[in-house]
Each structure stands twice: as structure tokens, then as C-alpha cells.
PDB file of N, CA and C in Angstrom:
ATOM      1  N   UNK A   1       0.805  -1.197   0.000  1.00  0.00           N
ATOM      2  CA  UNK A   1       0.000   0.000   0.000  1.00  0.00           C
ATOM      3  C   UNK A   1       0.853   1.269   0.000  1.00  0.00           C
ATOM      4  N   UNK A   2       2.141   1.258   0.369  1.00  0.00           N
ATOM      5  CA  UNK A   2       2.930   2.673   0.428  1.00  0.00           C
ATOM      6  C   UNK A   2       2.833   2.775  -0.820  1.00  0.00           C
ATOM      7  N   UNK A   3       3.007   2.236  -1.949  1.00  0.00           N
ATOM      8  CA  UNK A   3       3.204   2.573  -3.517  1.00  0.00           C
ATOM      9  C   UNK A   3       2.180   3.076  -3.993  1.00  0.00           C
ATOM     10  N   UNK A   4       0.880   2.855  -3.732  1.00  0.00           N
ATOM     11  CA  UNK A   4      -0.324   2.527  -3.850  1.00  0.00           C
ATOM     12  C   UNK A   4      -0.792   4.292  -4.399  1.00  0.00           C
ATOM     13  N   UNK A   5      -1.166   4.876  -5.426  1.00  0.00           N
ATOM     14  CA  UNK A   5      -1.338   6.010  -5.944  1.00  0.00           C
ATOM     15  C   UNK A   5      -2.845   6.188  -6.078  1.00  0.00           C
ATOM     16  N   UNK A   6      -3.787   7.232  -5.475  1.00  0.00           N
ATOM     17  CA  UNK A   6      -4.791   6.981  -5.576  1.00  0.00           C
ATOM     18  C   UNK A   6      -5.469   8.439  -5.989  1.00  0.00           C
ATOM     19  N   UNK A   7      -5.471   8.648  -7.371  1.00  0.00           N
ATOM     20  CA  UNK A   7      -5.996   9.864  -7.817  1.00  0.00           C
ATOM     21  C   UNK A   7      -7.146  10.539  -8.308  1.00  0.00           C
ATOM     22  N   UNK A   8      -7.700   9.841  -7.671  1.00  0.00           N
ATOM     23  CA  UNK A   8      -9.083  10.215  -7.530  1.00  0.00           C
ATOM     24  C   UNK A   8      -9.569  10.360  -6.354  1.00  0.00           C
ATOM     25  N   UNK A   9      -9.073  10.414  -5.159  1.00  0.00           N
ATOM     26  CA  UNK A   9      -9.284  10.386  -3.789  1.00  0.00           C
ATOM     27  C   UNK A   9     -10.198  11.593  -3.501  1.00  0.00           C
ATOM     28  N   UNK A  10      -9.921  12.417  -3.552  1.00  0.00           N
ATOM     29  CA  UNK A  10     -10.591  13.497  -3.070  1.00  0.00           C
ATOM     30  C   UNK A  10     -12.441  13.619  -3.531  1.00  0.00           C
ATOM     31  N   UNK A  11     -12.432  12.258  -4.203  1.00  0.00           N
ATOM     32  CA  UNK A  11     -14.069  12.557  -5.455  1.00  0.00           C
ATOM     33  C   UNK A  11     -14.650  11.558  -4.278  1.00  0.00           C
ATOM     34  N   UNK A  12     -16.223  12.180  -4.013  1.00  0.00           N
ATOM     35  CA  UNK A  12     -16.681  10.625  -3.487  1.00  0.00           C
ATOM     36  C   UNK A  12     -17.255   9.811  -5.190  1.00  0.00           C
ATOM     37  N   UNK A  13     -18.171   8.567  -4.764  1.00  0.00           N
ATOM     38  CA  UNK A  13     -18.353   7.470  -5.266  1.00  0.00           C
ATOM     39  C   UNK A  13     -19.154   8.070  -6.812  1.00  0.00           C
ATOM     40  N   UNK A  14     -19.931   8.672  -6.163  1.00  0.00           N
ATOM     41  CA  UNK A  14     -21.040   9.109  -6.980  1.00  0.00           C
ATOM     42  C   UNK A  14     -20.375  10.046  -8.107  1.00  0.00           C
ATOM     43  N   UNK A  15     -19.717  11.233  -8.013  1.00  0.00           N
ATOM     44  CA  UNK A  15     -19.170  11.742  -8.535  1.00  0.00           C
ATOM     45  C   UNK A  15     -17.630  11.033  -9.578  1.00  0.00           C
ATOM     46  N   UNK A  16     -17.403   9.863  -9.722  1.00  0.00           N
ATOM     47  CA  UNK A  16     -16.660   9.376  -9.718  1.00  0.00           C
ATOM     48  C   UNK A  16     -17.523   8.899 -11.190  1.00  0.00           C
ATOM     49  N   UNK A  17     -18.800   8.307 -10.707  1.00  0.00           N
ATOM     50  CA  UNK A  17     -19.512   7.173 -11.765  1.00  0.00           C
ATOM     51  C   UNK A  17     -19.649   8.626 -12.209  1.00  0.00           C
ATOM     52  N   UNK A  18     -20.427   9.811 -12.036  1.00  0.00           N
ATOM     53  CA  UNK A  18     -20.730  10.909 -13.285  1.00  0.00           C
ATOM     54  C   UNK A  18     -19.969  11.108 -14.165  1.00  0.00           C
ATOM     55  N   UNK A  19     -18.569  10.888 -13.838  1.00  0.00           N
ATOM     56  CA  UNK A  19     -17.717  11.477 -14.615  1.00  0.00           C
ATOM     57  C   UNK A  19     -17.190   9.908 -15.904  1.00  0.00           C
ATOM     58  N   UNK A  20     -17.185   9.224 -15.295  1.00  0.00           N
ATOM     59  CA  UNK A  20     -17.482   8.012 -16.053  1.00  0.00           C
ATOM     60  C   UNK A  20     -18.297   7.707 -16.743  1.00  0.00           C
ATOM     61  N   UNK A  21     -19.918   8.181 -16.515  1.00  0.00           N
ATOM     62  CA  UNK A  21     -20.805   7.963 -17.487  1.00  0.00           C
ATOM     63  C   UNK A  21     -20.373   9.315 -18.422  1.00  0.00           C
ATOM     64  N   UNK A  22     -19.882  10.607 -18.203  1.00  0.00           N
ATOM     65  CA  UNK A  22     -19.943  11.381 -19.137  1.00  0.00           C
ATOM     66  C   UNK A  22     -18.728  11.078 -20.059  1.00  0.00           C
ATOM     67  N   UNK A  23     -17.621  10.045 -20.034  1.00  0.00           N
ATOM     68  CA  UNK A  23     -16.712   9.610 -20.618  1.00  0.00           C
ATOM     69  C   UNK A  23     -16.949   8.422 -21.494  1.00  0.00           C
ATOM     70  N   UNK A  24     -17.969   8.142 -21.238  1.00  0.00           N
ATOM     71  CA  UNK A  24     -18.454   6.795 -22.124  1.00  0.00           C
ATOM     72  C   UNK A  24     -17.736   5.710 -21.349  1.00  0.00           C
ATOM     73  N   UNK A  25     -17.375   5.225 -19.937  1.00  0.00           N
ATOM     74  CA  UNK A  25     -16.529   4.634 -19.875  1.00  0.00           C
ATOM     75  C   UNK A  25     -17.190   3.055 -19.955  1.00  0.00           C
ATOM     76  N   UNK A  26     -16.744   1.948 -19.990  1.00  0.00           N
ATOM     77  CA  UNK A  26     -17.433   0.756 -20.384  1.00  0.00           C
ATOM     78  C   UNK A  26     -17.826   0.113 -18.515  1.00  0.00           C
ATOM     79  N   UNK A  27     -17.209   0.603 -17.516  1.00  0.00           N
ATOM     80  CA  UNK A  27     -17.348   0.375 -16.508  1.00  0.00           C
ATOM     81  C   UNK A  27     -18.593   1.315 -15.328  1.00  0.00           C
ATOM     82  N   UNK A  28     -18.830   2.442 -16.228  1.00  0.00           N
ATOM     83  CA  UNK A  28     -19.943   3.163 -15.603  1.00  0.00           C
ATOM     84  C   UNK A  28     -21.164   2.948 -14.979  1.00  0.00           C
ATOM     85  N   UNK A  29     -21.352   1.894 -15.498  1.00  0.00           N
ATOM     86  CA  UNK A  29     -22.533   1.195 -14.970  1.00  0.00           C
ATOM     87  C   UNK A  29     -22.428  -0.491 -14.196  1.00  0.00           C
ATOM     88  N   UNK A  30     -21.075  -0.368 -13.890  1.00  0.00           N
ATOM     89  CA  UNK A  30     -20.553  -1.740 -13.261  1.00  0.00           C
ATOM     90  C   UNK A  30     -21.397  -1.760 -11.906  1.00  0.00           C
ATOM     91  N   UNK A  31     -21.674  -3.345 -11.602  1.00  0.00           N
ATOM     92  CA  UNK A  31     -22.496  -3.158 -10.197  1.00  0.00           C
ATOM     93  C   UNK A  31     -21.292  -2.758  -9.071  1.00  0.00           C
ATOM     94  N   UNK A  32     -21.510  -2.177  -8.028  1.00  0.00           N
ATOM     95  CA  UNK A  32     -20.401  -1.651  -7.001  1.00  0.00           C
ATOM     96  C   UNK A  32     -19.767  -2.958  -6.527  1.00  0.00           C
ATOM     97  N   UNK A  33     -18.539  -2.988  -6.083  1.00  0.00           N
ATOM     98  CA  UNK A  33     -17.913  -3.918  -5.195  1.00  0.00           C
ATOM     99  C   UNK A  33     -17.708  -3.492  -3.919  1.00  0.00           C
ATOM    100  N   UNK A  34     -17.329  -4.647  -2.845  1.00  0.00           N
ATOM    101  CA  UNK A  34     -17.423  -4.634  -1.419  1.00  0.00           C
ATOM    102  C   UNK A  34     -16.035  -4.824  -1.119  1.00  0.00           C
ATOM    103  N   UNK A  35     -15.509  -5.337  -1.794  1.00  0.00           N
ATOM    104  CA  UNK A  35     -14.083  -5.677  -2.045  1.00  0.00           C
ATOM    105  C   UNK A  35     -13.103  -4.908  -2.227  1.00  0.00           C
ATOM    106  N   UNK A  36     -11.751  -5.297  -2.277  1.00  0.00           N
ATOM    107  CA  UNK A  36     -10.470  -4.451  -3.091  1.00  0.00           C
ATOM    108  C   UNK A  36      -9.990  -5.674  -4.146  1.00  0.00           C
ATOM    109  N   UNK A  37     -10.260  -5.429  -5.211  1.00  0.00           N
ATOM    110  CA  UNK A  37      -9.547  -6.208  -6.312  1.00  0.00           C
ATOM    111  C   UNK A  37      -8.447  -7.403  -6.477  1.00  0.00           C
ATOM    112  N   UNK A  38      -6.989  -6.815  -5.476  1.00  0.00           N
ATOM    113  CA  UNK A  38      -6.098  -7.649  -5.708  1.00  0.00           C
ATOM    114  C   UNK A  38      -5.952  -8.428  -4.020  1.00  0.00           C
ATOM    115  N   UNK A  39      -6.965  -8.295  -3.589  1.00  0.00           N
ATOM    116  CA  UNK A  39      -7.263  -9.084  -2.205  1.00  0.00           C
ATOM    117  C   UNK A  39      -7.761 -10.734  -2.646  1.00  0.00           C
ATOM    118  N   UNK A  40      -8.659 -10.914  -3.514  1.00  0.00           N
ATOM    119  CA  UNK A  40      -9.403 -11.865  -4.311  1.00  0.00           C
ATOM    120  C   UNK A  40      -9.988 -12.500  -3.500  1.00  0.00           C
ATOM    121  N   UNK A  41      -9.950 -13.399  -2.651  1.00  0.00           N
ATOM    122  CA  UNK A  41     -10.808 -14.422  -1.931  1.00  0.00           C
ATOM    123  C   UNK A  41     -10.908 -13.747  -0.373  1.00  0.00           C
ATOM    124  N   UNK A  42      -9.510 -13.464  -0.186  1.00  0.00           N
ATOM    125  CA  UNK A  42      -9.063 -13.019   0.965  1.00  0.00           C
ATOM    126  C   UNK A  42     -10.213 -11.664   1.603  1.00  0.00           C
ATOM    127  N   UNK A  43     -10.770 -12.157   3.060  1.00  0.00           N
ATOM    128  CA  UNK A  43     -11.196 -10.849   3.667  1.00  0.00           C
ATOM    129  C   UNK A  43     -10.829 -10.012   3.604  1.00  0.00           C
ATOM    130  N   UNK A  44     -11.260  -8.446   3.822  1.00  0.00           N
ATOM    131  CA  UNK A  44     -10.367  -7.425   3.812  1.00  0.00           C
ATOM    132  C   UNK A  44     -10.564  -7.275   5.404  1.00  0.00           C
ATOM    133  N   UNK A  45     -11.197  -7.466   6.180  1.00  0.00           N
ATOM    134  CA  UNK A  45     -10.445  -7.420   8.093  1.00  0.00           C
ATOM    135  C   UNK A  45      -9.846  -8.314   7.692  1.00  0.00           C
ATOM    136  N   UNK A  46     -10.033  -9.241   7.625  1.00  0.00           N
ATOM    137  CA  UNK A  46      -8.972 -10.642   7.793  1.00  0.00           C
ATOM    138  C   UNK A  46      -7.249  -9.681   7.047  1.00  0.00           C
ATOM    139  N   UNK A  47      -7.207  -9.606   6.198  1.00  0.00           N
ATOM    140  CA  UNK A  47      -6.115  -8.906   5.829  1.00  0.00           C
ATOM    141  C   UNK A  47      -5.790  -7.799   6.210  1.00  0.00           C
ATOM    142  N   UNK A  48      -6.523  -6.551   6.605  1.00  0.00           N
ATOM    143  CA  UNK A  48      -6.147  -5.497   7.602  1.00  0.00           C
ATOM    144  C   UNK A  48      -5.699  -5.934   8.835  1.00  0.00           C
ATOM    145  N   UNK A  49      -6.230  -6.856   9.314  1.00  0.00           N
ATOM    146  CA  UNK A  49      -5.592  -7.324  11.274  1.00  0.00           C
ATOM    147  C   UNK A  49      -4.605  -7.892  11.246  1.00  0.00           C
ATOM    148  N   UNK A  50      -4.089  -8.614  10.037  1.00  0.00           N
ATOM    149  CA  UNK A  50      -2.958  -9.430   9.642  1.00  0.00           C
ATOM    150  C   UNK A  50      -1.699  -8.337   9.219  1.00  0.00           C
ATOM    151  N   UNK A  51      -2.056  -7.113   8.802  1.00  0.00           N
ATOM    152  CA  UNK A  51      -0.844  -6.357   9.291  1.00  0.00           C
ATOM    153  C   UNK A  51      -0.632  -5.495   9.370  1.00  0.00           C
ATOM    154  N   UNK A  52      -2.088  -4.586  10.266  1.00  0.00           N
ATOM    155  CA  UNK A  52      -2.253  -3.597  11.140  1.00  0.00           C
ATOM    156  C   UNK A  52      -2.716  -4.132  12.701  1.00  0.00           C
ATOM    157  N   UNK A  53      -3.246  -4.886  12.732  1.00  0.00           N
ATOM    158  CA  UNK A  53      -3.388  -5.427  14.161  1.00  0.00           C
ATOM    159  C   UNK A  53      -4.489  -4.920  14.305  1.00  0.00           C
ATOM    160  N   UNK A  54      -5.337  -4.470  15.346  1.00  0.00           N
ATOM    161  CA  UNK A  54      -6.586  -3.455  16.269  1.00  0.00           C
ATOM    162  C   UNK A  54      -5.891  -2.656  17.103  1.00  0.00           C
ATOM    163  N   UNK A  55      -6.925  -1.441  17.355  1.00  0.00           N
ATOM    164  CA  UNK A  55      -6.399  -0.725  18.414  1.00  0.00           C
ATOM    165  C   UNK A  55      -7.476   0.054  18.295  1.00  0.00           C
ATOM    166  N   UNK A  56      -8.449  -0.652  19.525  1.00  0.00           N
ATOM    167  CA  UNK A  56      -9.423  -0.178  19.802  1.00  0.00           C
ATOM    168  C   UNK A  56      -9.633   1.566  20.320  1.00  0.00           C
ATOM    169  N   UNK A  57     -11.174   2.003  20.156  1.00  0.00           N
ATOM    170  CA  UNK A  57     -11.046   3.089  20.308  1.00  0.00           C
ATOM    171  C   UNK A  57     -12.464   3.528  20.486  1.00  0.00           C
ATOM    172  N   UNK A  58     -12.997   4.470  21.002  1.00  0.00           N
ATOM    173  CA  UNK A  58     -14.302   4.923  20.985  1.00  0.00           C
ATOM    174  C   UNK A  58     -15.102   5.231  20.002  1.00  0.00           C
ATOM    175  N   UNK A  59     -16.845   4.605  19.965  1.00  0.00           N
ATOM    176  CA  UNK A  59     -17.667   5.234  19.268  1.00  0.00           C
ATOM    177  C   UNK A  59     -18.286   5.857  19.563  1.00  0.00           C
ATOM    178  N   UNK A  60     -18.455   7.120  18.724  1.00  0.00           N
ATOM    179  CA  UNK A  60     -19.348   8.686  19.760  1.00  0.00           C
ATOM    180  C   UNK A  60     -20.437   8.910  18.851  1.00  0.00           C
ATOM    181  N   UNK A  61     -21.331   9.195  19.549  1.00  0.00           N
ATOM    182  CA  UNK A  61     -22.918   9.383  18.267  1.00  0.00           C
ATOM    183  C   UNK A  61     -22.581  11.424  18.166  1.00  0.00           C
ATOM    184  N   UNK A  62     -22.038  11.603  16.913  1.00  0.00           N
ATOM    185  CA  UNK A  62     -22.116  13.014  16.443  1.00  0.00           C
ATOM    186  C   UNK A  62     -22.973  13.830  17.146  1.00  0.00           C
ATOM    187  N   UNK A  63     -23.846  13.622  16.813  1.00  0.00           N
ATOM    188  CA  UNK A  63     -24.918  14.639  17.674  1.00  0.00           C
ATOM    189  C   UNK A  63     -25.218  14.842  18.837  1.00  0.00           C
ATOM    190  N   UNK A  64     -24.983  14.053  19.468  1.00  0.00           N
ATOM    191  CA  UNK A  64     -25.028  13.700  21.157  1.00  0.00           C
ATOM    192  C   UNK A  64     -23.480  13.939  21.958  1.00  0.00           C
ATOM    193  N   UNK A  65     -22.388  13.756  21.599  1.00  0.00           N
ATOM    194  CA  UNK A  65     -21.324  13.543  21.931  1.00  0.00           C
ATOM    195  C   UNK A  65     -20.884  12.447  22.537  1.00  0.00           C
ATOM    196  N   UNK A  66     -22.239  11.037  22.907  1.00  0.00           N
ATOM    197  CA  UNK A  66     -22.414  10.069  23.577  1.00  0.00           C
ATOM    198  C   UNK A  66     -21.654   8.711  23.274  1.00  0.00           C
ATOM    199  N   UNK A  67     -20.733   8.463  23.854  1.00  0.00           N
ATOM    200  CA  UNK A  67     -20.143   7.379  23.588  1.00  0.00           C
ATOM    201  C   UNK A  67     -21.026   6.040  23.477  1.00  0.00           C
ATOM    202  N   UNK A  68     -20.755   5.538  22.204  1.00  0.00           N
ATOM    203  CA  UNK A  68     -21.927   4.208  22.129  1.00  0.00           C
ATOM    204  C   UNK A  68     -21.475   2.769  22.079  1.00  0.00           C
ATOM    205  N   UNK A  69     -20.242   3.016  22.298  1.00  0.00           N
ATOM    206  CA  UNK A  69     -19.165   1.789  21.925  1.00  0.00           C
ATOM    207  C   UNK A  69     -17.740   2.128  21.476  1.00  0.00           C
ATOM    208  N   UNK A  70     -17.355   0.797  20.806  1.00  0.00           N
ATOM    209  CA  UNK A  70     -15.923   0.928  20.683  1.00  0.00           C
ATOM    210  C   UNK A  70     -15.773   0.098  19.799  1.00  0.00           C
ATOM    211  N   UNK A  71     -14.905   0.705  19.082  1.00  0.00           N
ATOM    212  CA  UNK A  71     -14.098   0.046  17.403  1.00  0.00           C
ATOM    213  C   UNK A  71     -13.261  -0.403  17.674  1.00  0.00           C
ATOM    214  N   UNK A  72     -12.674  -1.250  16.834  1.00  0.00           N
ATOM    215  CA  UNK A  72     -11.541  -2.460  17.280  1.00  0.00           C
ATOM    216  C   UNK A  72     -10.270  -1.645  15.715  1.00  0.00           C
ATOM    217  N   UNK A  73     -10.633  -0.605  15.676  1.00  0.00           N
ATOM    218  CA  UNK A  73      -9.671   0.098  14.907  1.00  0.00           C
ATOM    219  C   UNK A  73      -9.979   0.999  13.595  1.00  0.00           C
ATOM    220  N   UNK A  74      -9.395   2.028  13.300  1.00  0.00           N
ATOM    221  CA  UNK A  74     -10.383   3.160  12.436  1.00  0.00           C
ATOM    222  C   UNK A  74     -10.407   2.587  10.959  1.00  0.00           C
ATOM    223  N   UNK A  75      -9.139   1.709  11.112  1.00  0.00           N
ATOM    224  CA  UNK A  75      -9.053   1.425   9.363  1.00  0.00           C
ATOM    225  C   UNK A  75      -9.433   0.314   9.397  1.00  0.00           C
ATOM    226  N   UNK A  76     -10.792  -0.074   9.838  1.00  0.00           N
ATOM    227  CA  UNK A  76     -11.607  -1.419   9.675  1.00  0.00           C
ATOM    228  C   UNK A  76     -12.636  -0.839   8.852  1.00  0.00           C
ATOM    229  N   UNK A  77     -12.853   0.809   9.116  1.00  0.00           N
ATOM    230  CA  UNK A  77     -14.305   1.441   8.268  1.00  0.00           C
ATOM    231  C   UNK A  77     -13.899   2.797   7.462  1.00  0.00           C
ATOM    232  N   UNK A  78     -14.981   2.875   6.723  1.00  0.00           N
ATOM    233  CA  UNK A  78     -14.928   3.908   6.059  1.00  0.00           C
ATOM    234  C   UNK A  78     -16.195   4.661   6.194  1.00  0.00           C
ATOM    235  N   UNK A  79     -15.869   5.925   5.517  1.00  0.00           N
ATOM    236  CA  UNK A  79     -16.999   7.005   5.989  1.00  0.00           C
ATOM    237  C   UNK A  79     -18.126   6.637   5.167  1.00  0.00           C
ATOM    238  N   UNK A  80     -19.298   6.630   5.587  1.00  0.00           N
ATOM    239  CA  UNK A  80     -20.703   6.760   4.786  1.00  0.00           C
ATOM    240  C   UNK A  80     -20.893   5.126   5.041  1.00  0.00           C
ATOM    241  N   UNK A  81     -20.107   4.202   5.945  1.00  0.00           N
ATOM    242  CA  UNK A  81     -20.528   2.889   6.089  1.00  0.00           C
ATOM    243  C   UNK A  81     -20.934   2.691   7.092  1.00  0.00           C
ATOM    244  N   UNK A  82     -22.336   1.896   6.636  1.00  0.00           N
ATOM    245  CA  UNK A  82     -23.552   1.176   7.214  1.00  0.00           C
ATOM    246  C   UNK A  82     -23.590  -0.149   8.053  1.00  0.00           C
ATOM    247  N   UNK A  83     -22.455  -1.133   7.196  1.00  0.00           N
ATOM    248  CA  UNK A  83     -22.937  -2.638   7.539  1.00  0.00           C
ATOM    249  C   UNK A  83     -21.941  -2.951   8.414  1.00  0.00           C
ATOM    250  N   UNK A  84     -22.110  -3.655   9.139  1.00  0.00           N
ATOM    251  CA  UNK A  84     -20.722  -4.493  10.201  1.00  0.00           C
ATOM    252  C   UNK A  84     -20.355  -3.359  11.055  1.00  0.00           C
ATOM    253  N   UNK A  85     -21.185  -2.745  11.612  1.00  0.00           N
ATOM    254  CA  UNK A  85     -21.151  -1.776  12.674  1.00  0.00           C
ATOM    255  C   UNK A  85     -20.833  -2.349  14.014  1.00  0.00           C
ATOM    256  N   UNK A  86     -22.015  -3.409  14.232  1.00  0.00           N
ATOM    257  CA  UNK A  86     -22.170  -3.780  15.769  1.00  0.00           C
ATOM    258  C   UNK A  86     -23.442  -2.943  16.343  1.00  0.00           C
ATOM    259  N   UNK A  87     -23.570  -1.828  16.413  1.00  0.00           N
ATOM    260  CA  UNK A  87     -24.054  -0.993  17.690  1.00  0.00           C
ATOM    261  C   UNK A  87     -25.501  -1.022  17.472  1.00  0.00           C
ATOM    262  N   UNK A  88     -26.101  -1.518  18.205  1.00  0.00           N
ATOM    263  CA  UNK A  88     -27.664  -1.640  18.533  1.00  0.00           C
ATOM    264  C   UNK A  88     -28.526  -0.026  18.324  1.00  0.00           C
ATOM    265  N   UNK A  89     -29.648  -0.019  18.342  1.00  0.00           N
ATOM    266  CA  UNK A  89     -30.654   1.136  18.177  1.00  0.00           C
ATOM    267  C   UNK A  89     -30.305   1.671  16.742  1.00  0.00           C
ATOM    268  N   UNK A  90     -30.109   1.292  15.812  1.00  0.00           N
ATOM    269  CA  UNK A  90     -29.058   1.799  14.709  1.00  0.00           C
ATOM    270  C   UNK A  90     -30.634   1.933  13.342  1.00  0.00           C
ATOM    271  N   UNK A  91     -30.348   2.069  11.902  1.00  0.00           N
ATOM    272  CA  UNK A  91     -29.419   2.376  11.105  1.00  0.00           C
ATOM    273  C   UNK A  91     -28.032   3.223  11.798  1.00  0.00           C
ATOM    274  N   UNK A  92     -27.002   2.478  11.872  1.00  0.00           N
ATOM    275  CA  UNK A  92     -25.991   3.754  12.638  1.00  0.00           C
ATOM    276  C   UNK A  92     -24.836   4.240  10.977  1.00  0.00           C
ATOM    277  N   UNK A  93     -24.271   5.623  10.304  1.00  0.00           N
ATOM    278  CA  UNK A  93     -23.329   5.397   9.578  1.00  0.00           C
ATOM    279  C   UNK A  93     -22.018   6.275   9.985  1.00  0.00           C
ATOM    280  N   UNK A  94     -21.102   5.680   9.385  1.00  0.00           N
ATOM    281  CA  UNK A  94     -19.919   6.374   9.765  1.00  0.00           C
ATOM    282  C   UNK A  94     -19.881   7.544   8.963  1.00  0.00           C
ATOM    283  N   UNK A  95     -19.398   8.354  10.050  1.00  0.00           N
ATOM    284  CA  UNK A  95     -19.373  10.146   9.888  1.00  0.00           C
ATOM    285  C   UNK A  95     -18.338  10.406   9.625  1.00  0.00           C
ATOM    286  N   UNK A  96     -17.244  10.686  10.318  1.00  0.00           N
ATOM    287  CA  UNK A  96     -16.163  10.801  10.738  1.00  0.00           C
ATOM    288  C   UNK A  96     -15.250   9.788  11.611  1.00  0.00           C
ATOM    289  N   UNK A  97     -13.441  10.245  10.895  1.00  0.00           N
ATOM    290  CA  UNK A  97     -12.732   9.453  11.978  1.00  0.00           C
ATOM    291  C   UNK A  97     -11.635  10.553  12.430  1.00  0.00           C
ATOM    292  N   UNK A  98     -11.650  10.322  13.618  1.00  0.00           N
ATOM    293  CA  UNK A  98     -10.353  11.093  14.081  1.00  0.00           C
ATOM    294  C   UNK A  98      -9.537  10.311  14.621  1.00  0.00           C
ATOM    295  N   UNK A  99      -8.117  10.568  13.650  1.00  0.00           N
ATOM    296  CA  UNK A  99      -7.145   9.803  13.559  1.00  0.00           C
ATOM    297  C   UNK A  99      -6.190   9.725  14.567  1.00  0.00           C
ATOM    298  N   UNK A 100      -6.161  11.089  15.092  1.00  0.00           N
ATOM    299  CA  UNK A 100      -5.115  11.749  16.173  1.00  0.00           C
ATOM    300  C   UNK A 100      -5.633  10.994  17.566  1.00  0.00           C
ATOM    301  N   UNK A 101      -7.056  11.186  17.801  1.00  0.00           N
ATOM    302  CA  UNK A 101      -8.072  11.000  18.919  1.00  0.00           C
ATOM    303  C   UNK A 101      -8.121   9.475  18.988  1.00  0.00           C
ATOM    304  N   UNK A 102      -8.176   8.729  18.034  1.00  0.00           N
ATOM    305  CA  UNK A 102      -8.591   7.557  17.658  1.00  0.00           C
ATOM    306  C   UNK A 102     -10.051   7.376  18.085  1.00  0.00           C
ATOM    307  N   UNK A 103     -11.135   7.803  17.456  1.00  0.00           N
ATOM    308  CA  UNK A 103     -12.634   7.957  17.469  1.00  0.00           C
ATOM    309  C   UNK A 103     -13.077   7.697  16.192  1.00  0.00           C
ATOM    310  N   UNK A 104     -14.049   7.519  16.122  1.00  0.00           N
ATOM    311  CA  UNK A 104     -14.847   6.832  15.226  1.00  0.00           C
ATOM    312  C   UNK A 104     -16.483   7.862  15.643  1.00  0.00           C
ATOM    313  N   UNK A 105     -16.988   8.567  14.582  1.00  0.00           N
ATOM    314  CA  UNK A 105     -18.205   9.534  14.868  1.00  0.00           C
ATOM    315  C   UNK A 105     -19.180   8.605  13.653  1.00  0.00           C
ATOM    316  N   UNK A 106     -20.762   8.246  14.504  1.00  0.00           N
ATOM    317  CA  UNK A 106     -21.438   8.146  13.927  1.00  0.00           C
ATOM    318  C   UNK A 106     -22.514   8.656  14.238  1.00  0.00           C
ATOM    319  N   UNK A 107     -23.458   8.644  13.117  1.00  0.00           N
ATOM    320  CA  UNK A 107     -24.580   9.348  13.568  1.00  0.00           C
ATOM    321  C   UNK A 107     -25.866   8.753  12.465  1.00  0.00           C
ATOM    322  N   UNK A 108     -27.089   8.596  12.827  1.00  0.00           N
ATOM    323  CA  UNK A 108     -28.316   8.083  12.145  1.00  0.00           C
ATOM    324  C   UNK A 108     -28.712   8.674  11.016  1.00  0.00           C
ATOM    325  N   UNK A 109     -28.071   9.356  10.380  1.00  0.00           N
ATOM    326  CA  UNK A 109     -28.047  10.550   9.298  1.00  0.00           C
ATOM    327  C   UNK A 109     -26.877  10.472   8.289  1.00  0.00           C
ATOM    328  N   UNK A 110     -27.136  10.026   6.866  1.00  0.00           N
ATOM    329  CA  UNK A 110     -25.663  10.387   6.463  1.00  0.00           C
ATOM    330  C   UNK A 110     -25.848  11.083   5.132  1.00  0.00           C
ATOM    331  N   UNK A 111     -24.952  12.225   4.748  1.00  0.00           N
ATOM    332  CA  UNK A 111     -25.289  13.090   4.301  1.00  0.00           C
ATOM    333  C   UNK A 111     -23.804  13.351   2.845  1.00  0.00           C
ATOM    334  N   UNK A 112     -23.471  12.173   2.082  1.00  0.00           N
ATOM    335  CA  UNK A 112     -21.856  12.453   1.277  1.00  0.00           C
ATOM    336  C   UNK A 112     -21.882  13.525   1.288  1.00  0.00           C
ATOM    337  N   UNK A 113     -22.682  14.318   0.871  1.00  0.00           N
ATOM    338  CA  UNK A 113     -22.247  16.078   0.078  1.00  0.00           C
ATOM    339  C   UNK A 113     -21.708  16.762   1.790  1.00  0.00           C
ATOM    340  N   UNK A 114     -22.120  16.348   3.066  1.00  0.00           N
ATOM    341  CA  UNK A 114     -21.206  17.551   3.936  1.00  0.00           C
ATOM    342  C   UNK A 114     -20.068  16.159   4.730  1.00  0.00           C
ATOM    343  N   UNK A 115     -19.752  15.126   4.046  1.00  0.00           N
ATOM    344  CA  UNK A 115     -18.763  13.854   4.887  1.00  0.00           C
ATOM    345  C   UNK A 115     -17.541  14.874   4.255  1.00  0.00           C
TER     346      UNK A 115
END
């Protein structure tokens, strides 16, 4: 992953396929993946814990400031994700991560255009 060049980062998902459908691209209308490509069979926790480890950390509901739990590490999720949460009373999605803090912000609301 240090090599790993990713230039389109700054676009979310959606904006990504617009610009693809306005390119004619043959993949524009590909169904989404859950995956990373050159992982193939392999989990992606299963391969993140294998050589990042965990390092747990708090979950805070955005709006409340209320701690609701705890993540077993920030780079298990990504922002605007829904599934494999854990935390009860939910739809819950990921908001924010603070990297410095090691927190994890979610909240029942998710909104790409202000993530």
C-alpha cells in the first residue's frame, strides 16, 4: 500500500460514476464492489488485522457527543458505512474518523455532500 497512488481520492463514489458515465466509460454502470480487487478471496479485516493489528477506540454518536461503543480500529471502516457496525438502536453510519483521537463519529443521518 505505500506505492499505492490513488488519484481520484478526493471525489466521493457518486461523482466518480458521473464522470465516467460522461466519458463513455465501459465500466460506468458496473455493479459496485465490497471488495479491493487484488485481495481476491481473501477478507479485507482478515487482511487489515494481519498487518495492522486493532487498536481499539471509541464510538461517539455526532450529535449527542455520547459514547456508544468501541471500534476495534479506524481502518476497519470507512466514511458513509452502514454494515458491520455492531451498535444496537441503529441504522448507525460512519461520519467521521479522528485519527489523532482515535474515534470513530457516527450518527443516524448520512449526508456524502457535507462527509
Amino acid at each position: 500500500m505505500k506505492k499505492a497512488i490513488f488519484p481520484i481520492g478526493h471525489h466521493i463514489k457518486n461523482e466518480v460514476r458521473e464522470i465516467a458515465e460522461e466519458e463513455h466509460l465501459i465500466n460506468a454502470k458496473r455493479k459496485d464492489s465490497q471488495g479491493i480487487c487484488f485481495l481476491g478471496q481473501i477478507n479485507y479485516n482478515d487482511y487489515i488485522r494481519r498487518y495492522l493489528g486493532e487498536k481499539p477506540g471509541d464510538v461517539i454518536e455526532m450529535e449527542t457527543g455520547k459514547r456508544i461503543g468501541e471500534h476495534k480500529g479506524l481502518w476497519f471502516h470507512t466514511i458513509g458505512q452502514r454494515k458491520g457496525l455492531g451498535f444496537g438502536g441503529g441504522p448507525w453510519f460512519v461520519i467521521k474518523k479522528d485519527v489523532e483521537n482515535n474515534i470513530l463519529y457516527v450518527s443516524h443521518g448520512y449526508d456524502p455532500q457535507s462527509a
